[in-house]
Protein backbone atom coordinates (compact mmCIF):
# COMPACT_ATOMS: atom_id res chain seq x y z
CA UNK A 1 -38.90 13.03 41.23
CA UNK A 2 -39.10 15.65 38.57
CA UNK A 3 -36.61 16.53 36.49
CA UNK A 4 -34.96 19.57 36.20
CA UNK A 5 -35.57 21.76 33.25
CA UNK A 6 -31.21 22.49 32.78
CA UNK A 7 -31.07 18.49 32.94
CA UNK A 8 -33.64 17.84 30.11
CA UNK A 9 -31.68 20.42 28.40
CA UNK A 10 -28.35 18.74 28.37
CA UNK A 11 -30.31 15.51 27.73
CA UNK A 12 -31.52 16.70 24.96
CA UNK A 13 -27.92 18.53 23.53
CA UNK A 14 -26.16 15.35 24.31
CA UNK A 15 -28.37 13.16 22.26
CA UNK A 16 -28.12 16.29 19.49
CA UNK A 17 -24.46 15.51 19.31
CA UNK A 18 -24.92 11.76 19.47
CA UNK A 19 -27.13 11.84 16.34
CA UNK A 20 -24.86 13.90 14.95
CA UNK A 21 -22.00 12.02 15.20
CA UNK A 22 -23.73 9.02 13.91
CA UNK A 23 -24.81 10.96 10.47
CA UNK A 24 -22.08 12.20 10.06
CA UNK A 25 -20.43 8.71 10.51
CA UNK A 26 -23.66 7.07 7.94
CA UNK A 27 -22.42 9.84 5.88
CA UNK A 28 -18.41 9.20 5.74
CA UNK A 29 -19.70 5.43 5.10
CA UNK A 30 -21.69 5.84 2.43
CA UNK A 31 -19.41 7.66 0.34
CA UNK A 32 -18.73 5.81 -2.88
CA UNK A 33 -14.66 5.70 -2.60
CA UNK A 34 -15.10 4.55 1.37
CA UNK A 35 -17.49 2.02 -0.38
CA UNK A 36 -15.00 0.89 -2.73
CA UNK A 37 -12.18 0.39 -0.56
CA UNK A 38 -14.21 -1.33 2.01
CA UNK A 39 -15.53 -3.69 -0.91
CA UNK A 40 -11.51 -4.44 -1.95
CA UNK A 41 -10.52 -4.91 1.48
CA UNK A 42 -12.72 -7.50 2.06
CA UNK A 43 -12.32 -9.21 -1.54
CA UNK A 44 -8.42 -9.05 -0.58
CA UNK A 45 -9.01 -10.45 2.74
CA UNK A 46 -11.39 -13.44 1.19
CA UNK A 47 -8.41 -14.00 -1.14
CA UNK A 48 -6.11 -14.65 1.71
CA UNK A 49 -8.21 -17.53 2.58
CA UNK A 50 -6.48 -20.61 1.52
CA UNK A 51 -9.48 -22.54 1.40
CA UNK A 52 -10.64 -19.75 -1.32
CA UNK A 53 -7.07 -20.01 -3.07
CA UNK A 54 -7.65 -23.74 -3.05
CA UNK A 55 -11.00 -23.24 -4.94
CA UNK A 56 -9.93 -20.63 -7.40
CA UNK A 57 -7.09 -22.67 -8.18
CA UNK A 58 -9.31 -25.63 -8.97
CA UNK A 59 -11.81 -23.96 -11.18
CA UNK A 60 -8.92 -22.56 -13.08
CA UNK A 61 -7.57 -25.69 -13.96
CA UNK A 62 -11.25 -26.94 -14.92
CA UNK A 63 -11.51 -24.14 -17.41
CA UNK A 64 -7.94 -24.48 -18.36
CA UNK A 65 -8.72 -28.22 -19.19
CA UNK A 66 -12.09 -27.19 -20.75
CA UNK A 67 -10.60 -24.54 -23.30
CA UNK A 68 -8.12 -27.40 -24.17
CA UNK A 69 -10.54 -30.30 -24.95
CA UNK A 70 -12.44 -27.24 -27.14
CA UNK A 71 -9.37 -26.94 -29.22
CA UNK A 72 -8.43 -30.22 -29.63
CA UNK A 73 -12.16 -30.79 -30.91
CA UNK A 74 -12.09 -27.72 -33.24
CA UNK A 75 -8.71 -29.30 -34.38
CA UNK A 76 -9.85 -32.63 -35.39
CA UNK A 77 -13.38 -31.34 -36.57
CA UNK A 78 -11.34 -29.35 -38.93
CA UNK A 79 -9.01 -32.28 -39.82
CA UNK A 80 -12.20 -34.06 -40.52
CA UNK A 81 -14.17 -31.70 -42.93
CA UNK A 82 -10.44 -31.50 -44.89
CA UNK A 83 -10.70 -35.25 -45.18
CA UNK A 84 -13.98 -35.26 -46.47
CA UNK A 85 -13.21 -32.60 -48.69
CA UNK A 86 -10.14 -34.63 -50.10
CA UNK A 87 -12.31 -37.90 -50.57
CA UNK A 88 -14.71 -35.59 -52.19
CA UNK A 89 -12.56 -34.27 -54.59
CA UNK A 90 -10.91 -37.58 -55.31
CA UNK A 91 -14.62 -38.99 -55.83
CA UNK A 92 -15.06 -36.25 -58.51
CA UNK A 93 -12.03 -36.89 -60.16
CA UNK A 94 -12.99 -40.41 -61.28
């Protein structure tokens, strides 16, 4: 059955407006503040995971601990060197 030609014209004005909508929807997405919030949302979503609050709060204790053992090495590699430095200078003195 052919089609008439006032039907192929609606056709066609309704899928007009449907690609329309949809740029102008690909548009309002792609805007880099609707980008932005989208990325936050979803970053503060993640972090209401407690399996993710778990996990941060485990590698922050690992890096907590590692910073410590740094300093406490620094320390005594400092204590060291003045040790030395004394035995050196008593060494000298004789």
């Amino acid at each position: 059955m052919a089609r008439d030609i006032d039907d192929i014209q609606r056709d066609i004005e309704r899928t007009r407006g449907q690609l329309a909508a949809t740029l102008d929807e690909l548009a309002d997405r792609s805007k880099p503040k609707n980008l932005v919030d989208d990325a936050k949302r979803g970053i503060t979503e993640k972090l209401q995971d407690p399996t993710v609050q778990k996990v941060l709060a485990g590698f922050g204790v690992a890096v907590a601990g590692l910073i410590t053992v740094a300093v406490l090495r620094n320390r005594k590699k400092k204590n060291d060197i003045k040790e030395i430095q004394r035995l050196l200078a008593q060494r000298t003195d004789i």
